[in-house]
N, C-alpha and C. Protein backbone atom coordinates (compact mmCIF):
# COMPACT_ATOMS: atom_id res chain seq x y z
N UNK A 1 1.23 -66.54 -15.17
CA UNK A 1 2.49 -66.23 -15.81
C UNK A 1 2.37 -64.99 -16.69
N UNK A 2 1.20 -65.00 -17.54
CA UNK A 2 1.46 -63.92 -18.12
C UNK A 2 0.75 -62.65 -17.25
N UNK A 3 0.51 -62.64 -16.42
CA UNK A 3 0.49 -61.35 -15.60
C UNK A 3 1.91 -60.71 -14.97
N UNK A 4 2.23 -61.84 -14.64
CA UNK A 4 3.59 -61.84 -14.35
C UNK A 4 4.82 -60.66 -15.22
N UNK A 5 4.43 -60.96 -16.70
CA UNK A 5 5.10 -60.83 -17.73
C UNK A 5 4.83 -59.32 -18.09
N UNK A 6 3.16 -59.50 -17.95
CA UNK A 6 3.20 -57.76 -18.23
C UNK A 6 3.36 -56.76 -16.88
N UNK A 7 3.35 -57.12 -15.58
CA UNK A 7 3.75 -56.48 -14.84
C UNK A 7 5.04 -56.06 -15.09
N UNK A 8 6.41 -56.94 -15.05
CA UNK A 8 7.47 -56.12 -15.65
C UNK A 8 7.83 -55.52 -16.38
N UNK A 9 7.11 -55.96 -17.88
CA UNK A 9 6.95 -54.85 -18.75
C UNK A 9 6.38 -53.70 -18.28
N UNK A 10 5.52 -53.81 -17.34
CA UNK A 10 5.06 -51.88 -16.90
C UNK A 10 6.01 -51.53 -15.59
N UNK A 11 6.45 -51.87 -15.14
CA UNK A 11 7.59 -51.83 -14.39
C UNK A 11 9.18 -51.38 -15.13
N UNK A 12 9.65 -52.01 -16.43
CA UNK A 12 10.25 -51.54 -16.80
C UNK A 12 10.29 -50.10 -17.75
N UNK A 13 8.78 -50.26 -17.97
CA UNK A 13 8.39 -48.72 -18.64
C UNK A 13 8.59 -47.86 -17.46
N UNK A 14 8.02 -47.96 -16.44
CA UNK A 14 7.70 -46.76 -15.53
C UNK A 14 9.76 -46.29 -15.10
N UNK A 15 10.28 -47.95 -15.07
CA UNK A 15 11.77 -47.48 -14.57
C UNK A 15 12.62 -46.62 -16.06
N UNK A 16 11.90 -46.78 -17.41
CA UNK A 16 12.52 -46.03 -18.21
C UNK A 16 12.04 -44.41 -18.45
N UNK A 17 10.91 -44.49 -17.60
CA UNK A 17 10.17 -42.87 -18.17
C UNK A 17 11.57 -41.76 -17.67
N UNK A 18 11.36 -40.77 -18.16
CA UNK A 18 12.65 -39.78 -17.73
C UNK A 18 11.65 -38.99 -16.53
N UNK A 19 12.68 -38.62 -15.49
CA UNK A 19 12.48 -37.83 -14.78
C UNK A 19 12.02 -36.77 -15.02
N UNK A 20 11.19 -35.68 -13.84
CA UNK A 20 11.21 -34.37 -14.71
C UNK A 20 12.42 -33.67 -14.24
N UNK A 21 13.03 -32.75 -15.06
CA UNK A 21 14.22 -32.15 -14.53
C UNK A 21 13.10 -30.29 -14.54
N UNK A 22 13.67 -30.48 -13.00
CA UNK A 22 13.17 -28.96 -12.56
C UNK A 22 14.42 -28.22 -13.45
N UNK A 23 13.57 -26.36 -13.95
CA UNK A 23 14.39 -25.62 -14.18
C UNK A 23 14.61 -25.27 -13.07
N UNK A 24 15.33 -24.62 -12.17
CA UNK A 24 15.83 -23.61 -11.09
C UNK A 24 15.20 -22.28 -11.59
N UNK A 25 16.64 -21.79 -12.23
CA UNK A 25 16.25 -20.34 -12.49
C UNK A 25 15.09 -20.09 -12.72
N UNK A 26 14.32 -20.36 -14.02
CA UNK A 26 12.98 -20.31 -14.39
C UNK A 26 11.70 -20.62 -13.13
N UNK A 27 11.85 -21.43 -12.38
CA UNK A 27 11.05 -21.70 -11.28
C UNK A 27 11.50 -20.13 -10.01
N UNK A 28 12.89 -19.97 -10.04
CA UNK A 28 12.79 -18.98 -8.68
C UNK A 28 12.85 -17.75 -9.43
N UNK A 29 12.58 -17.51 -10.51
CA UNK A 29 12.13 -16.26 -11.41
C UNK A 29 11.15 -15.70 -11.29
N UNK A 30 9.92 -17.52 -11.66
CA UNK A 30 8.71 -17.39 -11.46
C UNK A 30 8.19 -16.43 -10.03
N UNK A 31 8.79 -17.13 -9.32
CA UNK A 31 8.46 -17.21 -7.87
C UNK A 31 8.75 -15.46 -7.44
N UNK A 32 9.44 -15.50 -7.92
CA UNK A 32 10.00 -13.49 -7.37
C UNK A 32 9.13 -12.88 -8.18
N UNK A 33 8.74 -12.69 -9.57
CA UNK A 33 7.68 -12.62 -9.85
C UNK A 33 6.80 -12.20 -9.18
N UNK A 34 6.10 -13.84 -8.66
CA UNK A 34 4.86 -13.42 -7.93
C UNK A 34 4.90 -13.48 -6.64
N UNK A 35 6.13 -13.03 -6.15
CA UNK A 35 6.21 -12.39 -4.91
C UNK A 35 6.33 -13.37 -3.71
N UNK A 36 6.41 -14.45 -4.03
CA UNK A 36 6.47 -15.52 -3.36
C UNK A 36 7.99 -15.05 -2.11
N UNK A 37 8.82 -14.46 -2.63
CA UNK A 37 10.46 -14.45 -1.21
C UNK A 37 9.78 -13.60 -0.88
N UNK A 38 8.54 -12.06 -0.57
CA UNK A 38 8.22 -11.38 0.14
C UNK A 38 7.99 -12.31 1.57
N UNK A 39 7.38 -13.10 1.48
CA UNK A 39 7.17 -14.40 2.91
C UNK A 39 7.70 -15.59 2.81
N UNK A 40 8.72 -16.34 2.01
CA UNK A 40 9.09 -17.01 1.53
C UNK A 40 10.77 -16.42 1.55
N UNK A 41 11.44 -17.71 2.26
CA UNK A 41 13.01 -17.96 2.11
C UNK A 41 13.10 -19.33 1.74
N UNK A 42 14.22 -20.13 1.24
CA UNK A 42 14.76 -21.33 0.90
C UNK A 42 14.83 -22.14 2.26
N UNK A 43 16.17 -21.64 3.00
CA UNK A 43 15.84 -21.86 4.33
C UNK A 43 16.01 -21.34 5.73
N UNK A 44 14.83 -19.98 5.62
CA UNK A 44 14.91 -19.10 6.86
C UNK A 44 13.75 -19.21 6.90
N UNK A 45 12.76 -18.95 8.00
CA UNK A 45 11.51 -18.61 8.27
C UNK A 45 11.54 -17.13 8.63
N UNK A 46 10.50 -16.78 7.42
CA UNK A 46 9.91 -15.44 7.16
C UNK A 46 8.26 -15.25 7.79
N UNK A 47 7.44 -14.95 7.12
CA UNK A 47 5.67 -14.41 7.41
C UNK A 47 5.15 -16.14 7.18
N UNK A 48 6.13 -16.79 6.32
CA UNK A 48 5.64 -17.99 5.49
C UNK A 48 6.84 -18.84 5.64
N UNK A 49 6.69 -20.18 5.63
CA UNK A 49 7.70 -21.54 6.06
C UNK A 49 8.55 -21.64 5.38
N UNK A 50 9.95 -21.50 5.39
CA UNK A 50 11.22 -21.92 4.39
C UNK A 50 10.33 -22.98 3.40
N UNK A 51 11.39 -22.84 2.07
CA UNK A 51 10.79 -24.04 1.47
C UNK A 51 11.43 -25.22 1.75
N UNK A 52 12.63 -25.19 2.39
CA UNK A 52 13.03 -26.67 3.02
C UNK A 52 12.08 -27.26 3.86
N UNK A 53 11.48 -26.22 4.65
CA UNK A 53 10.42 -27.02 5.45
C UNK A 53 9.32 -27.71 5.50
N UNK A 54 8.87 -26.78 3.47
CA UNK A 54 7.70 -27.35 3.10
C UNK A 54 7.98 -28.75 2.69
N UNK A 55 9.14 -28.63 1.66
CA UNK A 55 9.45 -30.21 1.13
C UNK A 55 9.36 -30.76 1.95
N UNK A 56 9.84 -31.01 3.38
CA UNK A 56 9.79 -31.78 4.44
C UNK A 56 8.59 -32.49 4.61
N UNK A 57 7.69 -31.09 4.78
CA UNK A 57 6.17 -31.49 5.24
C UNK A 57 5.76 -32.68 4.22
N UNK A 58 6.31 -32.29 2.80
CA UNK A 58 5.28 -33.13 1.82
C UNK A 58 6.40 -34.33 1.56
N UNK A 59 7.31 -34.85 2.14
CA UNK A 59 8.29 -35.68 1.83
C UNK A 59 7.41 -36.63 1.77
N UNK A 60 7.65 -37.97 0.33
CA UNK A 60 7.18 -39.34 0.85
C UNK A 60 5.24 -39.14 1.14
N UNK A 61 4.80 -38.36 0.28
CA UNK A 61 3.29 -38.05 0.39
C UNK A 61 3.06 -38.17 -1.34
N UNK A 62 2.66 -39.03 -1.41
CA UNK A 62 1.91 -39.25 -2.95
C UNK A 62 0.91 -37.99 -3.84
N UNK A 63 0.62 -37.32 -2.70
CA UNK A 63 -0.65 -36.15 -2.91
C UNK A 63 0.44 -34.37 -3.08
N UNK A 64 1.42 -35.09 -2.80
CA UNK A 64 2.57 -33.47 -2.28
C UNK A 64 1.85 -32.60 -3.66
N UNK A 65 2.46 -33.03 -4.55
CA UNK A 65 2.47 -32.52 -5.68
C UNK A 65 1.31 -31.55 -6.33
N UNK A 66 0.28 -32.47 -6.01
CA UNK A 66 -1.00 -31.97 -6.08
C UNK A 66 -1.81 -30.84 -5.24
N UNK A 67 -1.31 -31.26 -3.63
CA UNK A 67 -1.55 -29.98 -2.93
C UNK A 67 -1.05 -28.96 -2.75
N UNK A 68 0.34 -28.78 -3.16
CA UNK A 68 1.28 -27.93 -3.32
C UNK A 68 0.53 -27.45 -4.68
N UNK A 69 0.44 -27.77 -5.75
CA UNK A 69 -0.18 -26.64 -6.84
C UNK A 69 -1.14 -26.05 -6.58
N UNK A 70 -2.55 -27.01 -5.89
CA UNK A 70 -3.60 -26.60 -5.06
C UNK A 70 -3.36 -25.17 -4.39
N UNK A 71 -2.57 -25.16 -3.71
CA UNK A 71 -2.14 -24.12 -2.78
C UNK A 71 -1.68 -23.03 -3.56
N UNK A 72 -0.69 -23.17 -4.36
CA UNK A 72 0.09 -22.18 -4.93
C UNK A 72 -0.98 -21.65 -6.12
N UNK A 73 -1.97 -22.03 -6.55
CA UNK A 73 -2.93 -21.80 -7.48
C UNK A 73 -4.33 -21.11 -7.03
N UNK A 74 -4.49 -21.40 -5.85
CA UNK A 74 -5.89 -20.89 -5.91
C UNK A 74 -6.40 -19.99 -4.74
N UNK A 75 -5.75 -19.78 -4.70
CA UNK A 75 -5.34 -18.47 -3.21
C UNK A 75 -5.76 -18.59 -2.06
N UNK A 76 -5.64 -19.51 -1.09
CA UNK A 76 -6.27 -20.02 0.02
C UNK A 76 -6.18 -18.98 1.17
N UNK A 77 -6.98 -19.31 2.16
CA UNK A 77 -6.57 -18.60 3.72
C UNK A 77 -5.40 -18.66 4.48
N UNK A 78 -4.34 -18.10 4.42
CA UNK A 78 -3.32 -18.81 5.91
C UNK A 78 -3.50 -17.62 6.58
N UNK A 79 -2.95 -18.23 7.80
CA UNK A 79 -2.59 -17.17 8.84
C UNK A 79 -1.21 -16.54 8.98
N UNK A 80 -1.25 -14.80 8.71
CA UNK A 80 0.26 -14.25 9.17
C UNK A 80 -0.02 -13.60 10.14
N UNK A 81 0.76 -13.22 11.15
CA UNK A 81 0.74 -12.31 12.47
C UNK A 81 -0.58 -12.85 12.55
N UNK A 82 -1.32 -14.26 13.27
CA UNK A 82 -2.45 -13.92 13.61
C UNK A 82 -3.54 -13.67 13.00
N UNK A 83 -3.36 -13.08 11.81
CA UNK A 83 -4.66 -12.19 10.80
C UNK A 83 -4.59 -13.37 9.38
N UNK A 84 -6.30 -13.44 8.56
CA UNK A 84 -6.17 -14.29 7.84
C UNK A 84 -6.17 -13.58 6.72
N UNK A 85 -5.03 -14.18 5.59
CA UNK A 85 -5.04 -13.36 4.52
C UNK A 85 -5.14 -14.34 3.19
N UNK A 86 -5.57 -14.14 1.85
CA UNK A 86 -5.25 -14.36 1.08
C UNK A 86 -3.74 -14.86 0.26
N UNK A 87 -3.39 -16.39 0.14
CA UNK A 87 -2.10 -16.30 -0.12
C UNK A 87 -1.93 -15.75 -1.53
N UNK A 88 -1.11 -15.36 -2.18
CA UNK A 88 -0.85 -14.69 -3.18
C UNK A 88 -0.87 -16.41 -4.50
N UNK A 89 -1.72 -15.76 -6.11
CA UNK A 89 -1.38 -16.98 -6.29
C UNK A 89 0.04 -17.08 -7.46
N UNK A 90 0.66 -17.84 -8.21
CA UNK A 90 1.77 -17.69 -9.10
C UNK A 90 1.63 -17.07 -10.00
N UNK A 91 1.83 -15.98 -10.80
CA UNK A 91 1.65 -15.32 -11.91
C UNK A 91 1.96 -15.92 -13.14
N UNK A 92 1.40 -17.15 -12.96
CA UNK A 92 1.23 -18.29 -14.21
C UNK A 92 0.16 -18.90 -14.61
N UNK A 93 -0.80 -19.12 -15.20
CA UNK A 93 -1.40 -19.87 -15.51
C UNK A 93 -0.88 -21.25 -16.29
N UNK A 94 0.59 -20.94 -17.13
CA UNK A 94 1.10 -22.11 -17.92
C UNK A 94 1.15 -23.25 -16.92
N UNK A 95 0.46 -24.58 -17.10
CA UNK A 95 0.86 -26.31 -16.37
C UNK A 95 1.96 -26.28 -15.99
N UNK A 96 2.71 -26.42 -17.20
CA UNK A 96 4.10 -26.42 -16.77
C UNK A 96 4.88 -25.53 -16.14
N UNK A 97 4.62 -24.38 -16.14
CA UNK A 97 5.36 -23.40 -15.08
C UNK A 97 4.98 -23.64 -13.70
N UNK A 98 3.41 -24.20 -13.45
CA UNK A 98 3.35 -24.10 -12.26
C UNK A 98 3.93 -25.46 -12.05
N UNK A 99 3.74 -26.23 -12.43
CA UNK A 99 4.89 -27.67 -12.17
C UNK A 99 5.88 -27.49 -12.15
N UNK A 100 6.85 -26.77 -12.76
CA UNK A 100 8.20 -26.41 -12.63
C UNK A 100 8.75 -26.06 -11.18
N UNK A 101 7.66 -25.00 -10.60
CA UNK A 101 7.95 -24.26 -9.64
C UNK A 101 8.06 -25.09 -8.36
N UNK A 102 6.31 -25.89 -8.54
CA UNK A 102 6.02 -27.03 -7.09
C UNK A 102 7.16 -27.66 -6.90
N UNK A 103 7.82 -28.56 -8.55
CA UNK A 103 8.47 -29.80 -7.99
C UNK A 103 9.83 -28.62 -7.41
N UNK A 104 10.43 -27.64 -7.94
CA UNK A 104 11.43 -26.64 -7.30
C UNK A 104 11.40 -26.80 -5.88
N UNK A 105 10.12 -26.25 -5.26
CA UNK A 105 9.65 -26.18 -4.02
C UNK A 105 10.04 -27.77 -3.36
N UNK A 106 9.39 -28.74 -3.82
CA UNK A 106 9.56 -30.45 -3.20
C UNK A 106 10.77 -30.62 -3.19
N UNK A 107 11.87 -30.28 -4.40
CA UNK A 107 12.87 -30.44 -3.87
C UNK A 107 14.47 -29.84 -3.25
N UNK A 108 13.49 -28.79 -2.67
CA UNK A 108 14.77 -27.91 -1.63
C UNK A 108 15.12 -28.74 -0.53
């Protein structure tokens, strides 16, 4: 019973925590910035995947969040035309900017 008891109590905490509310502007600021629409559209395919398509990819993935900063942080290999390049990384170091931006990205 009393497991019972504190399960809903952490259940009702987790249902009271506040959401994060993405900035927009501030996230697709960021993003032009660091150059991210040079290969990057919302939803056209450019050198690099709409970001509707990415959210897609990471829909309903517990890890989205994490590999999406992964990515956007530490300049990995992809392939454009064929050739492997360096992805560009966010011209942020601030947590929260780069969180701002990912969850932006998750939810186009």
């Amino acid at each position: 019973m009393n497991q019972l008891i504190h399960f809903g109590l952490a259940a009702a905490v987790g249902l009271a925590a506040p959401a994060y509310a993405v900035d927009e502007a501030a996230a697709e600021a960021l993003a032009r910035k660091s150059g991210c629409f040079k290969c990057h559209a919302i939803d056209k395919k450019k050198d690099g995947p709409p970001y509707k398509e990415i959210a897609g990819k990471y829909k309903g993935k517990a890890d989205a969040e994490q590999k999406l900063t992964t990515h956007v942080t530490t300049a990995p290999k992809v392939k454009i035309d064929g050739k492997e390049e360096e992805h560009e990384q966010l011209k942020s170091k601030d947590p929260a900017d780069v969180k701002n931006v990912v969850q932006w990205i998750l939810s186009r």
